[in-house]
C-alpha atoms as a PDB file:
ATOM      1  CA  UNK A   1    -235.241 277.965 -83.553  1.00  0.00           C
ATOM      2  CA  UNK A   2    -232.699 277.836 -80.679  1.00  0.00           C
ATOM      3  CA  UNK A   3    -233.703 278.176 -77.393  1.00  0.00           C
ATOM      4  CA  UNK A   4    -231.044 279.787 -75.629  1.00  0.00           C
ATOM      5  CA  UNK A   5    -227.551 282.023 -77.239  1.00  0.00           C
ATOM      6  CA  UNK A   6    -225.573 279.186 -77.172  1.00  0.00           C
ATOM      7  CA  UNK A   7    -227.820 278.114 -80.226  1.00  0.00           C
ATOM      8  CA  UNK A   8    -228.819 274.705 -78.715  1.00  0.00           C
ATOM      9  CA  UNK A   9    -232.477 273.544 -78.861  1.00  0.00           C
ATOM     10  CA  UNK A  10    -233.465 272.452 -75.487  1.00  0.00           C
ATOM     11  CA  UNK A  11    -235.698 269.341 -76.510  1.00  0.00           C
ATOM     12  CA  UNK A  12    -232.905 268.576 -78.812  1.00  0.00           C
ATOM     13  CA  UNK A  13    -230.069 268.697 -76.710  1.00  0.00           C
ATOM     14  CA  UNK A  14    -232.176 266.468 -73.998  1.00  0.00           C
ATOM     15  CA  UNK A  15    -232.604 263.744 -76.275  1.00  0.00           C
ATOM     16  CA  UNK A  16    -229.126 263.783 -77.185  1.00  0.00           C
ATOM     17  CA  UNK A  17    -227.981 263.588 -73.171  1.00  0.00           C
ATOM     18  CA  UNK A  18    -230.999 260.965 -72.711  1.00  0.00           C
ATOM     19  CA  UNK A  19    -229.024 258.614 -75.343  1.00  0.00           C
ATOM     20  CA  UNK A  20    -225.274 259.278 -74.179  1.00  0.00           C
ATOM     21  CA  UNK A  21    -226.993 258.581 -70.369  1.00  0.00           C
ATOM     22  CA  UNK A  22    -228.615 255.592 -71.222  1.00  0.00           C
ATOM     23  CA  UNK A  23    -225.288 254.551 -73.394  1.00  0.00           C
ATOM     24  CA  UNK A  24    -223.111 254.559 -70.249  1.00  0.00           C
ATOM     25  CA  UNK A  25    -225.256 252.903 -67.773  1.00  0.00           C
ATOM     26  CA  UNK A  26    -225.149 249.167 -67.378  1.00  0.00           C
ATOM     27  CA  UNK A  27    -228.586 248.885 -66.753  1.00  0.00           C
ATOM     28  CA  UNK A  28    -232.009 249.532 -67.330  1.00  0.00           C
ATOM     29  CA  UNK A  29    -233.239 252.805 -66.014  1.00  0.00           C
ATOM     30  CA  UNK A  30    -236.304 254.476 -64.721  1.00  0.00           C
ATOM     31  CA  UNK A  31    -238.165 257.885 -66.128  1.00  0.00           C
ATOM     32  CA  UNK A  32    -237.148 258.771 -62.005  1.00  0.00           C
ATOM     33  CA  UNK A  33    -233.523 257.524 -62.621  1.00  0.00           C
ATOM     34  CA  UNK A  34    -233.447 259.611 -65.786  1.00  0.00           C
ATOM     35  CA  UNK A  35    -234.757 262.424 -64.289  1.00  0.00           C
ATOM     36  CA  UNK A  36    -232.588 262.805 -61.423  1.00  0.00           C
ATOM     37  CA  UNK A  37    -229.761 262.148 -63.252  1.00  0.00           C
ATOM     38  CA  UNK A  38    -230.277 264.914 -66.086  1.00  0.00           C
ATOM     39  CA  UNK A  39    -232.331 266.991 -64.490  1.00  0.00           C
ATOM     40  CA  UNK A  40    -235.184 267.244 -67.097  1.00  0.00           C
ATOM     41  CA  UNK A  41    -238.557 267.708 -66.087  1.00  0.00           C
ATOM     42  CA  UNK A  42    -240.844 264.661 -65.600  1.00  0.00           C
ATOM     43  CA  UNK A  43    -243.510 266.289 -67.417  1.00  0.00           C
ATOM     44  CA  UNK A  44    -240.781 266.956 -70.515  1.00  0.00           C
ATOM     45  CA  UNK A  45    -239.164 263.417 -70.041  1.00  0.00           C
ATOM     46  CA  UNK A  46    -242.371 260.932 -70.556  1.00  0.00           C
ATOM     47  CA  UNK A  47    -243.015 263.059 -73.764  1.00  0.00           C
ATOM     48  CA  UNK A  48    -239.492 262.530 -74.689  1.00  0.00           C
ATOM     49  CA  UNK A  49    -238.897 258.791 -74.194  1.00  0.00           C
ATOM     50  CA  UNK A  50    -241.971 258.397 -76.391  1.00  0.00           C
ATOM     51  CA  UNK A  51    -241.069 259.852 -79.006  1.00  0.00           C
ATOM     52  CA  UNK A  52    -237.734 258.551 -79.225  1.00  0.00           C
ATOM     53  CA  UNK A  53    -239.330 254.878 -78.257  1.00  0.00           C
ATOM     54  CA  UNK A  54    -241.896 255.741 -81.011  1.00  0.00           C
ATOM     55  CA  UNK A  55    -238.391 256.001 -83.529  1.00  0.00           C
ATOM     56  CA  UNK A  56    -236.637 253.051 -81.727  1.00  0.00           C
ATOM     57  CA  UNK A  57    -233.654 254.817 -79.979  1.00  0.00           C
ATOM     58  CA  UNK A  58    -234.701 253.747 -76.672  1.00  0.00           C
ATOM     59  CA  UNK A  59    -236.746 250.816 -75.820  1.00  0.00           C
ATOM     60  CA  UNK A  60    -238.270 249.861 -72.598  1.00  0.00           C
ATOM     61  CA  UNK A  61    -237.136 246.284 -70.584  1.00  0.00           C
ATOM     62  CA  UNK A  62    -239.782 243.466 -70.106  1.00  0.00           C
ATOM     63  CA  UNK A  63    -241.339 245.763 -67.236  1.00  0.00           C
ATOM     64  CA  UNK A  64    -242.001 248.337 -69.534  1.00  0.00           C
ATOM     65  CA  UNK A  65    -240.708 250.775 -66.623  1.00  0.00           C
ATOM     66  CA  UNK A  66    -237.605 251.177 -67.505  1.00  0.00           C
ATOM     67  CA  UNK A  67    -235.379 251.950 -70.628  1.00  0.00           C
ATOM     68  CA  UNK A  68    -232.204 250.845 -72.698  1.00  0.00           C
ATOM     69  CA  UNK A  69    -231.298 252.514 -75.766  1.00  0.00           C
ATOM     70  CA  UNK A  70    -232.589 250.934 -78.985  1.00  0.00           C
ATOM     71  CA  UNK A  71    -231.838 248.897 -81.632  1.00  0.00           C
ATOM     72  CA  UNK A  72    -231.570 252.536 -83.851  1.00  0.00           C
ATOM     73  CA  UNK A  73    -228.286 253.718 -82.061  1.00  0.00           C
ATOM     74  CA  UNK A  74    -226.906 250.508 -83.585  1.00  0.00           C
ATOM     75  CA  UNK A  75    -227.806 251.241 -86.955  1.00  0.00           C
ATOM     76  CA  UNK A  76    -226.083 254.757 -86.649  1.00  0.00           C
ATOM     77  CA  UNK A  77    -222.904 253.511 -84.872  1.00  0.00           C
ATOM     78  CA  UNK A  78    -222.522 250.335 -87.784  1.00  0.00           C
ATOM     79  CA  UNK A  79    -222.768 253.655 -90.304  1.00  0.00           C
ATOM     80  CA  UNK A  80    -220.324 255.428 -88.313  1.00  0.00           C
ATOM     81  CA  UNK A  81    -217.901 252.541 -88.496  1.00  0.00           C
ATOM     82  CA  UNK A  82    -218.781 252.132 -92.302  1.00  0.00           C
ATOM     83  CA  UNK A  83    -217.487 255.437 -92.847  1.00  0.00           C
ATOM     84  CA  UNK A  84    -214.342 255.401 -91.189  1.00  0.00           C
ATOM     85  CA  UNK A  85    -211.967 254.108 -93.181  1.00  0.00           C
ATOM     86  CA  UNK A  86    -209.689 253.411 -90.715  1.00  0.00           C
ATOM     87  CA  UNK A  87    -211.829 250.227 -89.341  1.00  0.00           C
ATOM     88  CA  UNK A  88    -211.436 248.690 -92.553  1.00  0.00           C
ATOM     89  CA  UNK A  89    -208.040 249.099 -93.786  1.00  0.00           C
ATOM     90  CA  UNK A  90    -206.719 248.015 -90.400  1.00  0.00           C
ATOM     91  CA  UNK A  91    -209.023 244.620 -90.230  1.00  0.00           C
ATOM     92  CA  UNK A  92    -206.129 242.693 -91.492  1.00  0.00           C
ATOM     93  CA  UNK A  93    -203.496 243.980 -89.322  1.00  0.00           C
ATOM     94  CA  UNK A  94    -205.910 243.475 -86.361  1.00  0.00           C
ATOM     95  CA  UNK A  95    -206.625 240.093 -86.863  1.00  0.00           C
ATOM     96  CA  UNK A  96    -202.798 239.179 -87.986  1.00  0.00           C
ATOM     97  CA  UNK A  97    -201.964 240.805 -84.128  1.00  0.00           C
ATOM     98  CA  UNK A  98    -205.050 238.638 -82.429  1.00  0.00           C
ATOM     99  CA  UNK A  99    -203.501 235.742 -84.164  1.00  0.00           C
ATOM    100  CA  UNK A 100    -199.684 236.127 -82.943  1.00  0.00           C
ATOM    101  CA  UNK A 101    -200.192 237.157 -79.607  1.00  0.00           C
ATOM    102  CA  UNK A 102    -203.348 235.646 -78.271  1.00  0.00           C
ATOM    103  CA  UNK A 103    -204.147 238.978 -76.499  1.00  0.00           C
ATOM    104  CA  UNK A 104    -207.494 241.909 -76.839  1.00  0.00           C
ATOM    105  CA  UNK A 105    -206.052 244.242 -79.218  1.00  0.00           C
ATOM    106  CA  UNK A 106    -207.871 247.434 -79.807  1.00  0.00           C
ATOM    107  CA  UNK A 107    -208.307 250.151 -82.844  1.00  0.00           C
ATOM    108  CA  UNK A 108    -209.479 253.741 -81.167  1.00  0.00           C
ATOM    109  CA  UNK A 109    -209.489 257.461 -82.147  1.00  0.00           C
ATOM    110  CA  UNK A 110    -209.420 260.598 -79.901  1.00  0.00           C
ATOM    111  CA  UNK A 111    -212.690 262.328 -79.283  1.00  0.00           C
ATOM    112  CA  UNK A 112    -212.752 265.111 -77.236  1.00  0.00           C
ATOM    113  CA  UNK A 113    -211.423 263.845 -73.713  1.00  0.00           C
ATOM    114  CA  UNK A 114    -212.490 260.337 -74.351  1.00  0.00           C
ATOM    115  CA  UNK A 115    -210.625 257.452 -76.161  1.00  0.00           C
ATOM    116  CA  UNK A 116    -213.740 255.494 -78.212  1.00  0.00           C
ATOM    117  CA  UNK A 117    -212.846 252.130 -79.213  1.00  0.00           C
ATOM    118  CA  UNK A 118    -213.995 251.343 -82.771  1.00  0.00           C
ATOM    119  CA  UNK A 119    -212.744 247.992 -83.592  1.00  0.00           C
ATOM    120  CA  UNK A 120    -211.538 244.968 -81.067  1.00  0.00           C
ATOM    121  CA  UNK A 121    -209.916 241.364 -81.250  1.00  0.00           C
ATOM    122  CA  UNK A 122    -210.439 239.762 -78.395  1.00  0.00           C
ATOM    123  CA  UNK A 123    -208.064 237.840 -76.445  1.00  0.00           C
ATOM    124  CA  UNK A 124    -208.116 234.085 -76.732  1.00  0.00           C
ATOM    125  CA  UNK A 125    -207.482 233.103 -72.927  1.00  0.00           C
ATOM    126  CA  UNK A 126    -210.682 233.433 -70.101  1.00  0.00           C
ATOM    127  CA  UNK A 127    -208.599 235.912 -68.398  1.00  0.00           C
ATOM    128  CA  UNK A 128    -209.184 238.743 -70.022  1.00  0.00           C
ATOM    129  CA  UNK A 129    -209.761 243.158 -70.776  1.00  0.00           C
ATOM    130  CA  UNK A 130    -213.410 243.214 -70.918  1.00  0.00           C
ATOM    131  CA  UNK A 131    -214.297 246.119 -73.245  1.00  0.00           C
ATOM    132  CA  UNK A 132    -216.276 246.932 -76.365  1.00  0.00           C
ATOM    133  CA  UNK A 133    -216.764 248.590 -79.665  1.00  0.00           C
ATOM    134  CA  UNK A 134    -218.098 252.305 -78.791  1.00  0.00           C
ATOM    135  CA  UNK A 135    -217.166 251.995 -75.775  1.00  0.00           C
ATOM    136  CA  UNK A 136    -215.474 255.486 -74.019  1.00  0.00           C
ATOM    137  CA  UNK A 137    -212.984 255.456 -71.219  1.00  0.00           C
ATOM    138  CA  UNK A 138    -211.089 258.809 -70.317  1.00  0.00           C
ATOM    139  CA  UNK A 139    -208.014 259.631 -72.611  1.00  0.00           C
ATOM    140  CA  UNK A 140    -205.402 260.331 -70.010  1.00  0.00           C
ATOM    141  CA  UNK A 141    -205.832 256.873 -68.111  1.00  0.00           C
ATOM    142  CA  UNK A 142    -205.457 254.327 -71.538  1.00  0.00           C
ATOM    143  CA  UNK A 143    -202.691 253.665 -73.756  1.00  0.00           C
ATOM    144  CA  UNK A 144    -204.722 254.373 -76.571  1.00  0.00           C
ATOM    145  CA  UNK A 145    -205.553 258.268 -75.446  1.00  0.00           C
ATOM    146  CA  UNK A 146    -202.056 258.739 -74.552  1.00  0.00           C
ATOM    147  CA  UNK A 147    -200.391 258.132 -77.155  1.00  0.00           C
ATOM    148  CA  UNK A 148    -202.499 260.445 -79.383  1.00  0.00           C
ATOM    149  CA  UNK A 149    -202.193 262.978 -76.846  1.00  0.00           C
ATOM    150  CA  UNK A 150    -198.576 262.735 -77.106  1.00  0.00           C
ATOM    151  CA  UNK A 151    -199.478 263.743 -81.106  1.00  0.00           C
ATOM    152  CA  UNK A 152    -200.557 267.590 -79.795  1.00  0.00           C
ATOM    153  CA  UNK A 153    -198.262 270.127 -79.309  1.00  0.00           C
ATOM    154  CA  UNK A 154    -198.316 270.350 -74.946  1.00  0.00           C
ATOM    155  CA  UNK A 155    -200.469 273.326 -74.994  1.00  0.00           C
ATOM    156  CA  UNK A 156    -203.361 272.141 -76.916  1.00  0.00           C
ATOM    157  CA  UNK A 157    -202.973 268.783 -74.370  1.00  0.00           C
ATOM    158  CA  UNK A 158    -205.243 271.016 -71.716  1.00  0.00           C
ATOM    159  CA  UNK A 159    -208.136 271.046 -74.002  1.00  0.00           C
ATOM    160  CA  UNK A 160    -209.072 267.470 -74.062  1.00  0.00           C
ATOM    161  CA  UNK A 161    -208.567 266.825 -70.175  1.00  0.00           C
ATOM    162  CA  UNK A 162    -211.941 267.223 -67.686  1.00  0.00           C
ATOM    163  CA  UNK A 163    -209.689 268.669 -64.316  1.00  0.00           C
ATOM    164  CA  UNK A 164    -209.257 268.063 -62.073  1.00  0.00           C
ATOM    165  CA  UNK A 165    -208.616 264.346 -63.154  1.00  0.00           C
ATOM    166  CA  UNK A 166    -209.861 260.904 -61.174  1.00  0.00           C
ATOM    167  CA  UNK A 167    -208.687 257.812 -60.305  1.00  0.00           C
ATOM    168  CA  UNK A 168    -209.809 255.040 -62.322  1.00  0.00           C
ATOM    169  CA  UNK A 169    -207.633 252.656 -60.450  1.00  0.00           C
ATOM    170  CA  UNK A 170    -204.891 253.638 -57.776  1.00  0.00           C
ATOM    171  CA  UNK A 171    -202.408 253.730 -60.582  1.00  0.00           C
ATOM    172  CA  UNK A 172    -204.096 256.571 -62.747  1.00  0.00           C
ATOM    173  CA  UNK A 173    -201.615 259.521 -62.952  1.00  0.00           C
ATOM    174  CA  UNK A 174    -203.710 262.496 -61.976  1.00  0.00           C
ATOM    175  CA  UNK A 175    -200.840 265.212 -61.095  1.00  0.00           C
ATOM    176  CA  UNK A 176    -200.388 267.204 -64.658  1.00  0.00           C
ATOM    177  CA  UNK A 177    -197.280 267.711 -64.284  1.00  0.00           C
ATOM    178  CA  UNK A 178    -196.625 263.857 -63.800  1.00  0.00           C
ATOM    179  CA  UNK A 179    -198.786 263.614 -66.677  1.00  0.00           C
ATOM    180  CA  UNK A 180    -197.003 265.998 -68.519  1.00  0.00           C
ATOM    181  CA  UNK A 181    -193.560 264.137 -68.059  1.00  0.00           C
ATOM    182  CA  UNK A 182    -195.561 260.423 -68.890  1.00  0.00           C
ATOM    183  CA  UNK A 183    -196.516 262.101 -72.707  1.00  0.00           C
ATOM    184  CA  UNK A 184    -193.102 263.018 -72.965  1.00  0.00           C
ATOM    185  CA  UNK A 185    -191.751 259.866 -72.197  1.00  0.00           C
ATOM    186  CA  UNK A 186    -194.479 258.383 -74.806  1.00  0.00           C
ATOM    187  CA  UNK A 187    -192.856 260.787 -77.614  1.00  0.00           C
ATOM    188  CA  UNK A 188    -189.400 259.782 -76.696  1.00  0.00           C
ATOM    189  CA  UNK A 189    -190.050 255.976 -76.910  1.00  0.00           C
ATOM    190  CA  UNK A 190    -192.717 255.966 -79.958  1.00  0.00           C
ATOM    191  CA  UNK A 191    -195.563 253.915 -78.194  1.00  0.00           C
ATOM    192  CA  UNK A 192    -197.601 254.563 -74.514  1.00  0.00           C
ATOM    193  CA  UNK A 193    -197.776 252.240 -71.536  1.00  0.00           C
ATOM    194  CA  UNK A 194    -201.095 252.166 -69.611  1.00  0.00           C
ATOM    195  CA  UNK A 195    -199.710 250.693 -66.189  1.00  0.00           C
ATOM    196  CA  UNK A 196    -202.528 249.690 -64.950  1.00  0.00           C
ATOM    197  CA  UNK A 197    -204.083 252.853 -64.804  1.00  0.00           C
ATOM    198  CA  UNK A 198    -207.815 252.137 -66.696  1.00  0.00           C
ATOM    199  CA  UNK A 199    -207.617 248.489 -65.682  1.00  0.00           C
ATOM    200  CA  UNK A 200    -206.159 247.098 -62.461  1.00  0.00           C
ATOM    201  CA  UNK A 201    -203.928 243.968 -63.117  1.00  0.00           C
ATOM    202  CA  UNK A 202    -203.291 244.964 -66.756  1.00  0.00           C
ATOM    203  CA  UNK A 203    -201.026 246.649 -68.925  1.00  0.00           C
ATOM    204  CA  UNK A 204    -201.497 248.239 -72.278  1.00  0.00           C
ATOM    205  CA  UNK A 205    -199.328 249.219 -74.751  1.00  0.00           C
ATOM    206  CA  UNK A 206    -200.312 251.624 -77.931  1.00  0.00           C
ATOM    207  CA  UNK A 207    -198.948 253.192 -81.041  1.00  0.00           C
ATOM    208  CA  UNK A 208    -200.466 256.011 -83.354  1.00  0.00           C
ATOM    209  CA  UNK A 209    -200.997 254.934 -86.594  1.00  0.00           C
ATOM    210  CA  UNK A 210    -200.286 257.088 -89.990  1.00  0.00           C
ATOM    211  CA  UNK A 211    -197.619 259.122 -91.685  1.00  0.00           C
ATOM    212  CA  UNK A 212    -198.620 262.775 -90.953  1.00  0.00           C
ATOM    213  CA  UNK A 213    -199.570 264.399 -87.722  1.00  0.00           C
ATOM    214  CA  UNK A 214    -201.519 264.845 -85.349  1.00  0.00           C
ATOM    215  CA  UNK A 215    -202.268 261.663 -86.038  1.00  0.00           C
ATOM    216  CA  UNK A 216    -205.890 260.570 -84.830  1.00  0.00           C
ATOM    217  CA  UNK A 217    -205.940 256.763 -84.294  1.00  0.00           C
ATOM    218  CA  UNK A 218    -204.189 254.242 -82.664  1.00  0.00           C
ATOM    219  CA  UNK A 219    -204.042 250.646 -82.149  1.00  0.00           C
ATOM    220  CA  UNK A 220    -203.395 249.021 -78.961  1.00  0.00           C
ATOM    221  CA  UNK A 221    -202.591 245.646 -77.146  1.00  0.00           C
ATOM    222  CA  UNK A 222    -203.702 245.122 -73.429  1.00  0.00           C
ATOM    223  CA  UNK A 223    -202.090 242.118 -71.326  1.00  0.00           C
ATOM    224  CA  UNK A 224    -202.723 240.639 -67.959  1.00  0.00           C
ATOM    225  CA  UNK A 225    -199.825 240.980 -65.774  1.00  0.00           C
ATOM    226  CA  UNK A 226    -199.981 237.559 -64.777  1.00  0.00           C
ATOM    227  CA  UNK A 227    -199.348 236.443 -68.444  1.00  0.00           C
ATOM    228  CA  UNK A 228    -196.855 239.264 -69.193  1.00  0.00           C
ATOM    229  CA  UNK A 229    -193.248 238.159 -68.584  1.00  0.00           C
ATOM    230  CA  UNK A 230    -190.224 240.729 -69.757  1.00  0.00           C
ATOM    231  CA  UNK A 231    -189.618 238.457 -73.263  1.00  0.00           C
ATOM    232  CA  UNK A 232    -193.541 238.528 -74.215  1.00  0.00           C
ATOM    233  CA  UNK A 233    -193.782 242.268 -73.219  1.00  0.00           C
ATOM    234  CA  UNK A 234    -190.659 242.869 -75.678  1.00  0.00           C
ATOM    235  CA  UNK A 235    -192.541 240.735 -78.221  1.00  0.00           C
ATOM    236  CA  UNK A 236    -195.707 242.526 -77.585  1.00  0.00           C
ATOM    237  CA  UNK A 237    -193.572 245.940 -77.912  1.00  0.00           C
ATOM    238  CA  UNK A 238    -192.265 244.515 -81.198  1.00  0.00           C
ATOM    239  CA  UNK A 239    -195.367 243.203 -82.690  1.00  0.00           C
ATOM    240  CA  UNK A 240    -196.683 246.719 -81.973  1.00  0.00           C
ATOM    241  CA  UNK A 241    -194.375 248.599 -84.198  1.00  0.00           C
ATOM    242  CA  UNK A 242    -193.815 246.484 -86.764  1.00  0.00           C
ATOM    243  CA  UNK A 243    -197.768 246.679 -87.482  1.00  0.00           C
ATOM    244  CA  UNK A 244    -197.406 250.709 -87.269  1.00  0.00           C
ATOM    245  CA  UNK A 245    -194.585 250.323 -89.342  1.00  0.00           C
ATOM    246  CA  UNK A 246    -196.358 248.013 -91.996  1.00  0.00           C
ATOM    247  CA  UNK A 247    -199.612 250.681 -91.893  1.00  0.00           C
ATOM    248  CA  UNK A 248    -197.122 253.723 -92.192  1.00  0.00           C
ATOM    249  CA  UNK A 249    -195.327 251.762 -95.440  1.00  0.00           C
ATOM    250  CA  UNK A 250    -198.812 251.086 -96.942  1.00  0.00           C
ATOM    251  CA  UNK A 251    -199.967 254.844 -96.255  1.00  0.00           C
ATOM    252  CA  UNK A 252    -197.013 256.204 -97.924  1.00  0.00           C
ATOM    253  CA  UNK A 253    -197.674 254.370-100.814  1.00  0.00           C
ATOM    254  CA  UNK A 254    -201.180 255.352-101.382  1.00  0.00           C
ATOM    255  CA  UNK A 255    -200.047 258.875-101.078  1.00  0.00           C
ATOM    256  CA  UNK A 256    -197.326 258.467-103.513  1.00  0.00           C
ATOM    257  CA  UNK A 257    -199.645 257.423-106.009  1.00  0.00           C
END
């Protein structure tokens, strides 16, 4: 039965924001860190945690005071990725842009005001993007969430933006109207630029991927600027496309058939 007229269930809905907490913290964290941070009772909490220890979807470090999410979100995620079919059918074209440019290039779909990352080829020099598979950085400071913003018609932009928006680095556009003008300049030239603006010292370059629109995924390739001279960034540029370009050709075929 829900609990309120929004039709949530309140012990539901606290497990939920338990797991998405203790998915975006780096470490550990206390029934008091919890708490505070979600304010749920610390009565409603310790029942909470053990149940959802009890079912593996959080488990506690080797003090046994504080928690990580369990090995269960994994299994859940790895069906997630199983199911769309985007991860597999651009493995190839992934690993093809790893190979020729040496660099972290990223597959990642629009959800909500987030871009998640789904698939990743990491780059094969010590300086590089440190990121991950599920992980979630805001859309409107990463190639990847630009560039399928730039997909939406500009009203419907509004609806996957948390205002007033915040610096990731000093570089991330936060005036809408400068924002605005940046999607339009990503529908004029066919691919986003992330100057810097999720990660300091790096730019990122994305394209959407697919034949009809909105589309809802995108690949992406992220460079340091101390390796990214004007003939590799037109390479990088180029490399891009003619992946999108490859995808689009194989797309249109399937649907032909």
């Amino acid at each position: 039965m829900a609990d309120d007229a929004t039709g949530s269930v309140k012990s539901a809905d606290r497990a939920l924001s338990i797991l998405e907490h203790l998915a975006a913290t780096a470490e550990p964290q206390s029934l008091a860190d919890i708490a505070k941070s979600l304010s749920i009772p610390k009565s409603s909490l310790h029942g909470l945690l053990r149940t959802m220890q009890t079912r593996g979807w959080v488990q506690p470090d080797e003090s046994g005071m504080r928690y990580w999410i369990g090995p269960h979100a994994l299994t859940v995620g790895a069906s997630y990725l199983a199911r769309d079919g985007f991860v597999a059918a651009t493995a190839k074209m992934l690993d093809t842009m790893s190979l020729e440019l040496g660099e972290t290039v990223h597959l990642g779909s629009l959800d909500g005001p987030d871009i998640v990352y789904l698939a990743k080829r990491a780059a094969r020099h010590s300086l590089r993007l440190v990121s991950g598979v599920g992980v979630r950085l805001p859309a409107y400071a990463t190639a990847l969430g630009k560039v399928l913003l730039a997909e939406l018609a500009p009203e419907a932009v509004g609806s996957h933006l948390l205002l007033p928006l915040k610096k990731l680095t000093p570089h991330t556009i936060v005036d809408t109207e400068a924002f605005a003008a940046d999607l339009q300049a990503t529908r004029s030239r066919g691919y986003a630029i992330d100057e810097q603006e999720s990660t300091e010292g790096v730019r990122c370059f994305a394209a959407a991927l697919g034949t009809t629109g909105p589309r809802t995924h995108a690949i992406s390739c992220s460079v340091p600027l101390a390796r990214l001279d004007a003939e590799f960034q037109k390479h990088v540029v180029s490399t891009l496309l003619s992946a999108v370009a490859s995808y689009e050709d194989r797309d249109a075929a399937l649907v032909a058939v």
